[in-house]
C-alpha atoms as a PDB file:
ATOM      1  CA  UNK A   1      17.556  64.597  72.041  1.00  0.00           C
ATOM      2  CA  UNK A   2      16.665  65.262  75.690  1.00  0.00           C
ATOM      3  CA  UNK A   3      19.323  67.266  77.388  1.00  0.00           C
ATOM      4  CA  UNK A   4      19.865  69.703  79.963  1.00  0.00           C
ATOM      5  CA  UNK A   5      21.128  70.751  83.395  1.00  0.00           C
ATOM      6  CA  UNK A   6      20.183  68.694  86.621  1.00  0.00           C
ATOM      7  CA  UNK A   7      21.073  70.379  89.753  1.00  0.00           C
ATOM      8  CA  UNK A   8      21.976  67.953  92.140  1.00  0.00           C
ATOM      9  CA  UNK A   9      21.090  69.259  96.263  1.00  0.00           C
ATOM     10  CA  UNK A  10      20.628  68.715  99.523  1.00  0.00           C
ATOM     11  CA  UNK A  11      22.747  69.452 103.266  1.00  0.00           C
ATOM     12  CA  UNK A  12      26.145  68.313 103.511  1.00  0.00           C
ATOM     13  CA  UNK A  13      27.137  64.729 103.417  1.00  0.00           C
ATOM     14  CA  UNK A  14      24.087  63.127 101.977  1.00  0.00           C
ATOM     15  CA  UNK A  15      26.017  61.793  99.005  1.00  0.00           C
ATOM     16  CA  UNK A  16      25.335  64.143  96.312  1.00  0.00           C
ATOM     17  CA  UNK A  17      29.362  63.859  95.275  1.00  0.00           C
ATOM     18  CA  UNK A  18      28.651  59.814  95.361  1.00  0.00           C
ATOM     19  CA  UNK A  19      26.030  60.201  93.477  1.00  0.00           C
ATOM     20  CA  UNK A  20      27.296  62.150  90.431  1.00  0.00           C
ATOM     21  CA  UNK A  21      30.356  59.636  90.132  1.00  0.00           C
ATOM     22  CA  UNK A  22      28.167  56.712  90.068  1.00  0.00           C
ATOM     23  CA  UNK A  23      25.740  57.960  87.701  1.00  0.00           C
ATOM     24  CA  UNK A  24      28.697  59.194  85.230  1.00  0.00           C
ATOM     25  CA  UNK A  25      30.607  55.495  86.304  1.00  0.00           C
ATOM     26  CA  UNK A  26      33.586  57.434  86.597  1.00  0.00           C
ATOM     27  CA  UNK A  27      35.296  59.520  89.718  1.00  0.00           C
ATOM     28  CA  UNK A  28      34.692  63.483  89.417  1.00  0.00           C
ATOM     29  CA  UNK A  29      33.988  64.904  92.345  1.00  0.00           C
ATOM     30  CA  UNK A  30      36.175  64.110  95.602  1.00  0.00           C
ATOM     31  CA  UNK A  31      34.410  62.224  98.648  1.00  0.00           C
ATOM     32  CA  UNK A  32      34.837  61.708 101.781  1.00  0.00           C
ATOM     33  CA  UNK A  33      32.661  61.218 105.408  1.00  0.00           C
ATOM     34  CA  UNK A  34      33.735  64.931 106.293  1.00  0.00           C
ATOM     35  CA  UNK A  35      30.857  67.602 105.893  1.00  0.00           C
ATOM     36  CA  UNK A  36      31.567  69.947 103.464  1.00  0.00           C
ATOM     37  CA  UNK A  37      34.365  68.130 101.064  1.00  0.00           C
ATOM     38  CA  UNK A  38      32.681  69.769  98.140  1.00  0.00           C
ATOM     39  CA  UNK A  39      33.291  73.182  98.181  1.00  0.00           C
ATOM     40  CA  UNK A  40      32.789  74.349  94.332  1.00  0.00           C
ATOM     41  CA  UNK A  41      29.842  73.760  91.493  1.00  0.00           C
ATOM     42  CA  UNK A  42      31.709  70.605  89.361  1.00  0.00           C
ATOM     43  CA  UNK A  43      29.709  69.928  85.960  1.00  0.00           C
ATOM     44  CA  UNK A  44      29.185  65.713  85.473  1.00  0.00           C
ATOM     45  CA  UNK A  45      28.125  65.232  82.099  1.00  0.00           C
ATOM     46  CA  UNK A  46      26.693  61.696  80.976  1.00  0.00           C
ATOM     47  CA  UNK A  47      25.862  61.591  77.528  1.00  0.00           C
ATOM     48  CA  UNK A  48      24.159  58.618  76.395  1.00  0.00           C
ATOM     49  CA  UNK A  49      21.889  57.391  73.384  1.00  0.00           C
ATOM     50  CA  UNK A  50      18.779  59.014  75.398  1.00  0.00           C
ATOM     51  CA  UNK A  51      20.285  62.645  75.738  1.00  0.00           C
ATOM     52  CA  UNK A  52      22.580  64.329  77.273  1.00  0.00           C
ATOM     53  CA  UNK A  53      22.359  64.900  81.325  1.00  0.00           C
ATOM     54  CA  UNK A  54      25.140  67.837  82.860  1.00  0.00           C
ATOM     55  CA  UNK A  55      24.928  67.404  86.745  1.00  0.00           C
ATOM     56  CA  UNK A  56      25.828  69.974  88.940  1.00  0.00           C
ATOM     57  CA  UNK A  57      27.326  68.750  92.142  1.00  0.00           C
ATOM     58  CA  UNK A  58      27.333  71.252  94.836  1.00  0.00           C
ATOM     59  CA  UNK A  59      28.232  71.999  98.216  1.00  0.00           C
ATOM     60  CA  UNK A  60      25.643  71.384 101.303  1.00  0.00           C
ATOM     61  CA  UNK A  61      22.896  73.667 101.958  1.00  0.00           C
ATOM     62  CA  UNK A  62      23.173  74.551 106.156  1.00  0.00           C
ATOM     63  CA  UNK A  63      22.424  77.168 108.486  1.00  0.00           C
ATOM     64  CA  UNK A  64      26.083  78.696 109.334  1.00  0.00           C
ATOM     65  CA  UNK A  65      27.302  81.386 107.693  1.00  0.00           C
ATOM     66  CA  UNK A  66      29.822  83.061 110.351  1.00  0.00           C
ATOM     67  CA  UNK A  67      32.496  83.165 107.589  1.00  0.00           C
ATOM     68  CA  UNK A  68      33.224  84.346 104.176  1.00  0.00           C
ATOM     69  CA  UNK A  69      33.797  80.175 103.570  1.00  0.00           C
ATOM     70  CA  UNK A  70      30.539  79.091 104.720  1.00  0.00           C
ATOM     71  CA  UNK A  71      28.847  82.000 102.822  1.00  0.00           C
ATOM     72  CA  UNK A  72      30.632  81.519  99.540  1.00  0.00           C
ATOM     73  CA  UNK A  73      29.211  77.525  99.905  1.00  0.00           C
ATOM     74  CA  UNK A  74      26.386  78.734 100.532  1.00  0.00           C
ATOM     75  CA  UNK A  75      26.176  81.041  97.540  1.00  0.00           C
ATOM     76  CA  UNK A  76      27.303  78.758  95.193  1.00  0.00           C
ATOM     77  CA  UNK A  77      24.417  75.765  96.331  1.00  0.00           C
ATOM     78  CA  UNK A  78      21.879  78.406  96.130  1.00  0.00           C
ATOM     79  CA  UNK A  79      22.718  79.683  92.975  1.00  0.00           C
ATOM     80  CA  UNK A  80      22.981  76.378  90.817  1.00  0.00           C
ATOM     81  CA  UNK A  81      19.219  76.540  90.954  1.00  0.00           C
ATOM     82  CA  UNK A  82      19.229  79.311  88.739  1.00  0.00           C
ATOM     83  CA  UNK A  83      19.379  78.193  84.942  1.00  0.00           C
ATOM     84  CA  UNK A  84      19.073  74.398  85.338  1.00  0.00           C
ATOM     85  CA  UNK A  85      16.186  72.496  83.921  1.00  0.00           C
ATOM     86  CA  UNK A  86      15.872  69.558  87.061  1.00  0.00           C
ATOM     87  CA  UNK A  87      16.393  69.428  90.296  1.00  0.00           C
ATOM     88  CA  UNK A  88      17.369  66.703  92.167  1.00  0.00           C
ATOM     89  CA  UNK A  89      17.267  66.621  96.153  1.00  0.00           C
ATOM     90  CA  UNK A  90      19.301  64.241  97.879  1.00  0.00           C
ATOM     91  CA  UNK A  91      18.441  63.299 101.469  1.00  0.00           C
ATOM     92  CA  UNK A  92      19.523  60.245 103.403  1.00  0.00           C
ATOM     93  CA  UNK A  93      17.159  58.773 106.061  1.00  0.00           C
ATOM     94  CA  UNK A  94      13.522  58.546 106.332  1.00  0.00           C
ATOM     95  CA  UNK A  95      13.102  61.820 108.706  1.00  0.00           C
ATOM     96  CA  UNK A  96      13.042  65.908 107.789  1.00  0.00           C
ATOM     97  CA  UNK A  97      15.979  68.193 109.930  1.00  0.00           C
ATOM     98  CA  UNK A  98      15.214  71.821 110.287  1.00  0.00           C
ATOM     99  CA  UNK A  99      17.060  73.221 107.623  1.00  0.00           C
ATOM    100  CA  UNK A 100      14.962  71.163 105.013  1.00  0.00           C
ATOM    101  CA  UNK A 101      11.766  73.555 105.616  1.00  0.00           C
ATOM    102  CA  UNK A 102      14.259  76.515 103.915  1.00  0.00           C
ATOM    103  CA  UNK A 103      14.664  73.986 101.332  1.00  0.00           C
ATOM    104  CA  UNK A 104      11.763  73.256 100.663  1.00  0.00           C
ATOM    105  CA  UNK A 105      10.968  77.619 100.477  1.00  0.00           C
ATOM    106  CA  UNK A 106      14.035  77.577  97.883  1.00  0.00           C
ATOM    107  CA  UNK A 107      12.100  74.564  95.456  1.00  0.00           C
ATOM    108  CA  UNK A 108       8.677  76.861  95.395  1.00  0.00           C
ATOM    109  CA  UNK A 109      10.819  79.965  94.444  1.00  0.00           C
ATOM    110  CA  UNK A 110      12.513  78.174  91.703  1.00  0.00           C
ATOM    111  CA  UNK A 111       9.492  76.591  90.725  1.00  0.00           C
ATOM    112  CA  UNK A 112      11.298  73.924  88.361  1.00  0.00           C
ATOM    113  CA  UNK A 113      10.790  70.243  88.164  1.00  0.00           C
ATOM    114  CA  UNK A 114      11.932  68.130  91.749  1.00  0.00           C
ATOM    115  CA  UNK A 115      12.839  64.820  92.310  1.00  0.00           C
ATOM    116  CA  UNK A 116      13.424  63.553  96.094  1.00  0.00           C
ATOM    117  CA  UNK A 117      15.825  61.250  96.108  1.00  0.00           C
ATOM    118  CA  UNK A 118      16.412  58.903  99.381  1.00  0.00           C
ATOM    119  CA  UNK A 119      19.647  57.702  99.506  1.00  0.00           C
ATOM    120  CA  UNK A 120      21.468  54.910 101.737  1.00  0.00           C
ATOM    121  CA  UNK A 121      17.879  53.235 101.765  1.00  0.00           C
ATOM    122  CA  UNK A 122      19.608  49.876 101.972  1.00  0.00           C
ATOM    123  CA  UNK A 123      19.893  50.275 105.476  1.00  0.00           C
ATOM    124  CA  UNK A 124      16.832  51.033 106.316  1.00  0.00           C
ATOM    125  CA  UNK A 125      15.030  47.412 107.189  1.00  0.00           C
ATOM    126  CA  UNK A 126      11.376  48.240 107.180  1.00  0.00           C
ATOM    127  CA  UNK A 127      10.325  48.792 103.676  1.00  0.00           C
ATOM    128  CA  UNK A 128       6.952  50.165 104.737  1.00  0.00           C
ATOM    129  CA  UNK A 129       8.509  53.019 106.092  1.00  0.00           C
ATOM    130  CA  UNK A 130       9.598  54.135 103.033  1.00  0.00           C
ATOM    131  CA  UNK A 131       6.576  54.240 101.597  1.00  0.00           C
ATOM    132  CA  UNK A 132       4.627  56.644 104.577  1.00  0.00           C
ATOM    133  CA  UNK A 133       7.467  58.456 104.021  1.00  0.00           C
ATOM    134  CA  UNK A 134       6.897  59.415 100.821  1.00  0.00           C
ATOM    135  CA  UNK A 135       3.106  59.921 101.487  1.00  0.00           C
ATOM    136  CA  UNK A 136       4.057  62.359 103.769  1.00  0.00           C
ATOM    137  CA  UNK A 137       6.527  63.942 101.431  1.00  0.00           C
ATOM    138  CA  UNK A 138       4.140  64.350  98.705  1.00  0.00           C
ATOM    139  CA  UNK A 139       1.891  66.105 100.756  1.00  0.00           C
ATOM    140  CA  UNK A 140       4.627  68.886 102.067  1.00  0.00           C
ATOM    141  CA  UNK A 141       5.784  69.149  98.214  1.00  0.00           C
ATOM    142  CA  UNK A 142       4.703  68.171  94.574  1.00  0.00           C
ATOM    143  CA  UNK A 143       8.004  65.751  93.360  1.00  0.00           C
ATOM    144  CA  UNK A 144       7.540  64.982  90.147  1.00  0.00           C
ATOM    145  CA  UNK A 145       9.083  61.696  91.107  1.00  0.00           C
ATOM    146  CA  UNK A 146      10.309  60.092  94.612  1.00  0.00           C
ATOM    147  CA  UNK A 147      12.907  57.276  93.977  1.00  0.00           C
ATOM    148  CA  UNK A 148      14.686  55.190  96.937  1.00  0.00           C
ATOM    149  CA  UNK A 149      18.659  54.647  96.034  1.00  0.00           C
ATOM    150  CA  UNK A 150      21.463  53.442  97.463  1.00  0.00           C
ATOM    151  CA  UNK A 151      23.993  55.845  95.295  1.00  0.00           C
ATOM    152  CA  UNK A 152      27.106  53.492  96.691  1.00  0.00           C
ATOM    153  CA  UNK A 153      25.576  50.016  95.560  1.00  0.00           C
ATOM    154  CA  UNK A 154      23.765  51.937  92.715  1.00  0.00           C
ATOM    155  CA  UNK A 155      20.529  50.677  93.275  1.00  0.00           C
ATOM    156  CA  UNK A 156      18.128  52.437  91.573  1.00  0.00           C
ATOM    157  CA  UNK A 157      20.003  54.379  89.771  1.00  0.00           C
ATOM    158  CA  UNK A 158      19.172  53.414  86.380  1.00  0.00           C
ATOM    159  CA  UNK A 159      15.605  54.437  86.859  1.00  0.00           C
ATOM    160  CA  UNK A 160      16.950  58.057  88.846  1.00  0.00           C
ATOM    161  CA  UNK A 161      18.741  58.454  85.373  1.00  0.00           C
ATOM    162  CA  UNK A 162      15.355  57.225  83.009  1.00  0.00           C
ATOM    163  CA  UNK A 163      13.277  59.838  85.124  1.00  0.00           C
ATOM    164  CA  UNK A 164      15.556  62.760  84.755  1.00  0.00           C
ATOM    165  CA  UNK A 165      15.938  62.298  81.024  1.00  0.00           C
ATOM    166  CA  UNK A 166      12.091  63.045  80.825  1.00  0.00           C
ATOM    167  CA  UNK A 167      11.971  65.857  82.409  1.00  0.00           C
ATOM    168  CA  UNK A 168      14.845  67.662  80.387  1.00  0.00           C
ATOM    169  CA  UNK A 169      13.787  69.270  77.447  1.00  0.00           C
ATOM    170  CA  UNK A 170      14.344  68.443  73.959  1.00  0.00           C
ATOM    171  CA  UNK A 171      17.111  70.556  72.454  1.00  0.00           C
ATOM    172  CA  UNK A 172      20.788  69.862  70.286  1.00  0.00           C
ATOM    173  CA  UNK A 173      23.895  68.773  73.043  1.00  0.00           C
ATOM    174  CA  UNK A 174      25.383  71.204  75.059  1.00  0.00           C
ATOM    175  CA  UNK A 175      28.568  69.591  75.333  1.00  0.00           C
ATOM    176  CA  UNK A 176      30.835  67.415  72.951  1.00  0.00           C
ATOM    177  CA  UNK A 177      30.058  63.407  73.822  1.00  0.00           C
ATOM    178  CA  UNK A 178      33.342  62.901  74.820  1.00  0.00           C
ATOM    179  CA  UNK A 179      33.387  65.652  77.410  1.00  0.00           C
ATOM    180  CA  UNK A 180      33.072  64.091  80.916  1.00  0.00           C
ATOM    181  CA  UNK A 181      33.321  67.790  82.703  1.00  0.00           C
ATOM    182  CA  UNK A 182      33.970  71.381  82.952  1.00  0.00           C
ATOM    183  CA  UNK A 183      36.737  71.141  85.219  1.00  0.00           C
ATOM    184  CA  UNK A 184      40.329  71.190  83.839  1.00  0.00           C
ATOM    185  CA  UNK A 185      42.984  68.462  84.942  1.00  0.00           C
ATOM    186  CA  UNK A 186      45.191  71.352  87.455  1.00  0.00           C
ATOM    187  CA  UNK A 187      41.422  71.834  89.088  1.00  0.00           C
ATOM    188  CA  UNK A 188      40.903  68.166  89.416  1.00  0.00           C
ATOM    189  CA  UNK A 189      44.439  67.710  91.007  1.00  0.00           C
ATOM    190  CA  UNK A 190      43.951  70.008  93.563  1.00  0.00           C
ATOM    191  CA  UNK A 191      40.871  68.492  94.641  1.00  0.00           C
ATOM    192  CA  UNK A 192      42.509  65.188  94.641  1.00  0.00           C
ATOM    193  CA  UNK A 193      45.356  66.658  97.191  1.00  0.00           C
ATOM    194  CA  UNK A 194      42.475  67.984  99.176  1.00  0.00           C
ATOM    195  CA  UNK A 195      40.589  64.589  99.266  1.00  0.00           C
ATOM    196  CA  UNK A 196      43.508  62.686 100.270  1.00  0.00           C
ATOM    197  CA  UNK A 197      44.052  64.998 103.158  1.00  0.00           C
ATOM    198  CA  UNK A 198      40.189  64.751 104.308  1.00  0.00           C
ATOM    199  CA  UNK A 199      40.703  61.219 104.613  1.00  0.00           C
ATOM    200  CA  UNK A 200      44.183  60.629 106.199  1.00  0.00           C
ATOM    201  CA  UNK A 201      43.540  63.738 108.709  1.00  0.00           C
ATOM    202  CA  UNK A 202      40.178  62.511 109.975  1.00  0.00           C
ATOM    203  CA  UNK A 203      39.256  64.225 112.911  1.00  0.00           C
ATOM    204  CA  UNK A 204      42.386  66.419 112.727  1.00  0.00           C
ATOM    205  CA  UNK A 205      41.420  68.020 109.251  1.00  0.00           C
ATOM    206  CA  UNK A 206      41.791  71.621 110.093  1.00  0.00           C
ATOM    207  CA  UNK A 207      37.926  73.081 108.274  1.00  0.00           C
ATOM    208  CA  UNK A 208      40.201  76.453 107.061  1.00  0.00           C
ATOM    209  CA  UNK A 209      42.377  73.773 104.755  1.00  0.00           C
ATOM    210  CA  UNK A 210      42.594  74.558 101.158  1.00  0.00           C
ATOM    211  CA  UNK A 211      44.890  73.378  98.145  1.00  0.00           C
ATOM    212  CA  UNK A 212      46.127  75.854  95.199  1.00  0.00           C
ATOM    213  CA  UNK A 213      48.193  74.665  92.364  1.00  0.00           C
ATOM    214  CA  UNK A 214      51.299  76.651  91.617  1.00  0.00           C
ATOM    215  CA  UNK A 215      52.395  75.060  88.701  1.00  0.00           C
ATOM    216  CA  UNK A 216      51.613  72.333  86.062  1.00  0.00           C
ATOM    217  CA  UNK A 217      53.584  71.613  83.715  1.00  0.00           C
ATOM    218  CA  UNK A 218      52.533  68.950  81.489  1.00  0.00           C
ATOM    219  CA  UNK A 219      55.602  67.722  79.828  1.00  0.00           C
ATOM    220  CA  UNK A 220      54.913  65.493  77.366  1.00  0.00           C
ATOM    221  CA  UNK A 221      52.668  66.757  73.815  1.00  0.00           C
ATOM    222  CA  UNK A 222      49.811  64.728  72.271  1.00  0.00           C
ATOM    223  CA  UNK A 223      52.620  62.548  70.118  1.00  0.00           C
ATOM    224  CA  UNK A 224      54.369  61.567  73.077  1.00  0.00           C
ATOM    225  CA  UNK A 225      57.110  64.370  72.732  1.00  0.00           C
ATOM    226  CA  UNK A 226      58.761  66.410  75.137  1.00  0.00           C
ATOM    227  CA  UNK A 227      57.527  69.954  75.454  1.00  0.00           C
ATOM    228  CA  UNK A 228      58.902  73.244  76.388  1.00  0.00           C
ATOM    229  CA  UNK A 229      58.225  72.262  79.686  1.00  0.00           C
ATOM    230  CA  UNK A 230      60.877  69.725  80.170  1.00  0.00           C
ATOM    231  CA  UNK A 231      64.042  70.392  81.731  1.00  0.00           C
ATOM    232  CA  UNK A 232      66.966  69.185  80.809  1.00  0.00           C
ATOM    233  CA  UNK A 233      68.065  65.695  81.889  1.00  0.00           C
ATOM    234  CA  UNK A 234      64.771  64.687  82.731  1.00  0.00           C
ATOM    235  CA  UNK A 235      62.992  61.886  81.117  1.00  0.00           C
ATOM    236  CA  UNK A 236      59.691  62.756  79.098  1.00  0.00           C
ATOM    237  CA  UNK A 237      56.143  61.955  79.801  1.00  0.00           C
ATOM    238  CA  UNK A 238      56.407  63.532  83.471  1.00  0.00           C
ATOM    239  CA  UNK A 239      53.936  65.825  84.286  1.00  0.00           C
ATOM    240  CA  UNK A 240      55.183  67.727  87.021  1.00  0.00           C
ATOM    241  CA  UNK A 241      52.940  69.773  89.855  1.00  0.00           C
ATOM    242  CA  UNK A 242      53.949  71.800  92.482  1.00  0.00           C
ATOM    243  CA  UNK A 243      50.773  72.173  95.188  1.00  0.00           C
ATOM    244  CA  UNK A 244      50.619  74.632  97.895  1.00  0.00           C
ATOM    245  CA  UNK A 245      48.076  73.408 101.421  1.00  0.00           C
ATOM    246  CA  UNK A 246      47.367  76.578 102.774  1.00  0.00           C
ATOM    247  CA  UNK A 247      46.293  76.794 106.403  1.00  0.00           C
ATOM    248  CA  UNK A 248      45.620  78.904 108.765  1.00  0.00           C
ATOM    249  CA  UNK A 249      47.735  78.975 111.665  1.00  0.00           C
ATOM    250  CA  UNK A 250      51.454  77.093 112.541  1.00  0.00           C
ATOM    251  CA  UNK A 251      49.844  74.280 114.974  1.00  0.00           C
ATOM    252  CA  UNK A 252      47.624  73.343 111.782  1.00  0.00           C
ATOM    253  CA  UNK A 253      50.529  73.208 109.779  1.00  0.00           C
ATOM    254  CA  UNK A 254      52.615  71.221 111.905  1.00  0.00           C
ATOM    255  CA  UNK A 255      49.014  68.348 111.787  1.00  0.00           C
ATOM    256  CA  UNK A 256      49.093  68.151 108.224  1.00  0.00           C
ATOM    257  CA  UNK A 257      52.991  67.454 108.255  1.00  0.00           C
ATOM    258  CA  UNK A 258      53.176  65.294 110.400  1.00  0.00           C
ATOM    259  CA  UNK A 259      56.044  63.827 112.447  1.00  0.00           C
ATOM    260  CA  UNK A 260      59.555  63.778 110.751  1.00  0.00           C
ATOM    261  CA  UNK A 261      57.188  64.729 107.222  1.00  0.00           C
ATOM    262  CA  UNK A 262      55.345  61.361 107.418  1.00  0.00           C
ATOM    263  CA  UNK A 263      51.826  62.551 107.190  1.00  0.00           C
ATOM    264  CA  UNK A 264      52.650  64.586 104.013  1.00  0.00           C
ATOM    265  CA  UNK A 265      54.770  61.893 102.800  1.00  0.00           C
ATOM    266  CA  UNK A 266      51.853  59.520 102.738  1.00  0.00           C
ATOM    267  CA  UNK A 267      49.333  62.552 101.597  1.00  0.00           C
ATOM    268  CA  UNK A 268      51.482  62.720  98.230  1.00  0.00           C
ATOM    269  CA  UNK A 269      52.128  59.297  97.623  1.00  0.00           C
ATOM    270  CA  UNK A 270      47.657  58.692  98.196  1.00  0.00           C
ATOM    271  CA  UNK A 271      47.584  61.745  95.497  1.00  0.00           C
ATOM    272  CA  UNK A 272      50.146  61.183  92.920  1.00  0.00           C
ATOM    273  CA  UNK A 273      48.767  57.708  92.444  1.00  0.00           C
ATOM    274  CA  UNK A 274      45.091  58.608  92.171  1.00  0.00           C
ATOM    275  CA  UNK A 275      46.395  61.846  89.971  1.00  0.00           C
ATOM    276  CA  UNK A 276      48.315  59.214  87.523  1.00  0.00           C
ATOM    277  CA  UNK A 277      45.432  57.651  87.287  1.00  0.00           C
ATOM    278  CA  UNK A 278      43.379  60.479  85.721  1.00  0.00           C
ATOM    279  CA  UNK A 279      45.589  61.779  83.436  1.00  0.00           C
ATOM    280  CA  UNK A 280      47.134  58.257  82.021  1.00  0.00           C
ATOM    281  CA  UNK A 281      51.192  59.400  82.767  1.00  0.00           C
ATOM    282  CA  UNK A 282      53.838  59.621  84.884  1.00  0.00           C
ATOM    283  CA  UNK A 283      53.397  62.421  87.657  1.00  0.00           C
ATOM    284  CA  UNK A 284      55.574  64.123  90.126  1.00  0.00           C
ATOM    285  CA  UNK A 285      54.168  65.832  92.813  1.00  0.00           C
ATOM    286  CA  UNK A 286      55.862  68.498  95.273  1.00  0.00           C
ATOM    287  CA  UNK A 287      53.356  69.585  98.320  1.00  0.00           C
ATOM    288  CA  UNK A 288      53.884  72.421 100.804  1.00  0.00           C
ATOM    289  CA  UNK A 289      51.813  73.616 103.395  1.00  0.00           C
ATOM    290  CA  UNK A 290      52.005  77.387 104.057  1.00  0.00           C
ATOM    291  CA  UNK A 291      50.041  79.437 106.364  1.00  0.00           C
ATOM    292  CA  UNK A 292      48.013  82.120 105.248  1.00  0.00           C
ATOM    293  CA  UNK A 293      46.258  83.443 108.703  1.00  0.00           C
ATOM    294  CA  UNK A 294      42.592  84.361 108.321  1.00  0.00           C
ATOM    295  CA  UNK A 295      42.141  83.460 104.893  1.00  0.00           C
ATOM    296  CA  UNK A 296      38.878  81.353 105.785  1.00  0.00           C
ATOM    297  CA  UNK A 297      37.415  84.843 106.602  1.00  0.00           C
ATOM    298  CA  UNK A 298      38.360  86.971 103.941  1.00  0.00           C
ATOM    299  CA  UNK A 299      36.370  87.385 100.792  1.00  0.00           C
ATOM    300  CA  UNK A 300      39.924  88.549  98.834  1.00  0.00           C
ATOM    301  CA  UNK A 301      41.667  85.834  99.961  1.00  0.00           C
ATOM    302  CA  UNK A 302      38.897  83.507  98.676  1.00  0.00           C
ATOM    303  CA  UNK A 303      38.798  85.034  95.335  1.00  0.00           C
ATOM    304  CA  UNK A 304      42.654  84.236  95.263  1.00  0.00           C
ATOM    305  CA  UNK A 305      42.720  81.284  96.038  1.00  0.00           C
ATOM    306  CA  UNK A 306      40.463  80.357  93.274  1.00  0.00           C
ATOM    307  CA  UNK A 307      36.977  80.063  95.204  1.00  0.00           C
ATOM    308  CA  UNK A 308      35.202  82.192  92.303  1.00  0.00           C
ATOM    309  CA  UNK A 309      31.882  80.260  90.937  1.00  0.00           C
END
């Protein structure tokens, strides 16, 4: 069979995260209109009768780097391209930005198979456009393959997915079928927190805003039994998580609170529902937000806090 890794690229908030859920038809990275929501290297894997494709969605590519967060997202975008057999780069619009040229100096080192992928094309009304757009690509770059998409309606997407699968090599599955990613259910959670903040913050999010899990404990075994885990008096099947927002000064804290609680009322109710969801059982869910000053700008803290790809 055909499988291997596709590396999926491109600045921040082009859709890459989008992408990767639509192509696997299920939610697995977090999304939102924020720059920057995805912040670690998440493995997709779709495994169909044609092969088996892992995506790696990553953060952004962009010029800042003034702290330890923006160079650790930077880091970890860079060095997906090493090891994967495809890349694809996302862009959205019909027109370059400046950091595209160090882009396009990243593709010729890695010297692997590209695919430029414009996305949101449904918006763009003059069809012709498109196409002198990818003249002009293909002269700055040799794609293998240039594909308009819309990765929220999906269009195109079956033929993104028929082109990658022949450029990945012919080798025995990586992965189990079954396996939908290499993320584990406490990682997923805390990106689910995070997400739900992104989106009822707006504006407000504070960027140094981070979620760490403090506990999980799944309560309930594989025959529907309560585990170790339980305490007594409780009712089984509840798997319980206790979630720390850290942040990095009081005024932030007192945003993501809210008056009288209400914002982090609404923050866990958003989160519990979509972590239910995932798992298929009962959850409760117990948020704090804690300040941990600095912690943006401090490559131990990062580590600590889990940001370690």
């Amino acid at each position: 069979m055909n499988c291997g890794f596709v590396a999926l690229i491109g600045r921040p908030n082009v859709g890459k995260s989008t992408l990767m859920n639509h192509l696997l038809k299920q939610k697995i990275s977090i999304t939102s209109r924020k720059p920057q929501t995805t912040r670690h290297r998440i493995l997709g894997i779709n495994t169909t009768d044609a092969g088996q494709a892992i995506y790696m969605d990553t953060p952004g590519m962009h010029n800042s780097e003034k702290r330890a967060l923006n160079r650790y997202l930077n880091r970890t975008a860079e060095t997906t391209l090493l090891g994967v057999d495809v890349i694809v780069w996302l862009i959205d619009g019909l027109s370059w930005h400046e950091y595209d040229e160090v882009i396009f100096k990243k593709l010729e080192q890695a010297g692997l198979p590209v695919i430029l992928a414009v996305n949101k094309v449904d918006k763009v009304a003059d069809k012709e456009a498109i196409l002198t757009f990818f003249n002009d690509a293909q002269h700055r770059f040799p794609f293998k393959h240039l594909v308009p998409i819309s990765a929220l309606k999906r269009t195109n997407l079956d033929q993104l997915e028929s082109l990658i699968m022949t450029l990945l090599p012919e080798r025995d599955l990586i992965y189990p079928e079954d396996q939908v990613t290499d993320r584990s259910e406490r990682f997923l959670a805390a990106e689910i927190v995070r997400e739900k903040l992104t989106r009822r913050l707006g504006d407000e999010l504070p960027y140094a805003l981070t979620v760490e899990i403090e506990r999980y404990d799944d309560c309930m075994d594989a025959g529907g039994r309560a585990t170790h885990g339980a305490v007594a008096g409780e009712k089984p099947g509840i798997t319980k998580i206790y979630a720390i927002i850290w942040v990095e000064r009081l005024t932030q804290k007192n945003i993501v609170i809210g008056k009288d609680g209400e914002m982090l009322k609404k923050v866990g109710t958003d989160a519990r529902l979509d972590i239910e969801k995932l798992i298929g059982q009962k959850v409760y869910l117990q948020l704090w937000v804690k300040v941990k000053k600095g912690w943006s700008d401090s490559e131990r803290a990062l580590q600590s806090l889990g940001f370690n790809d």
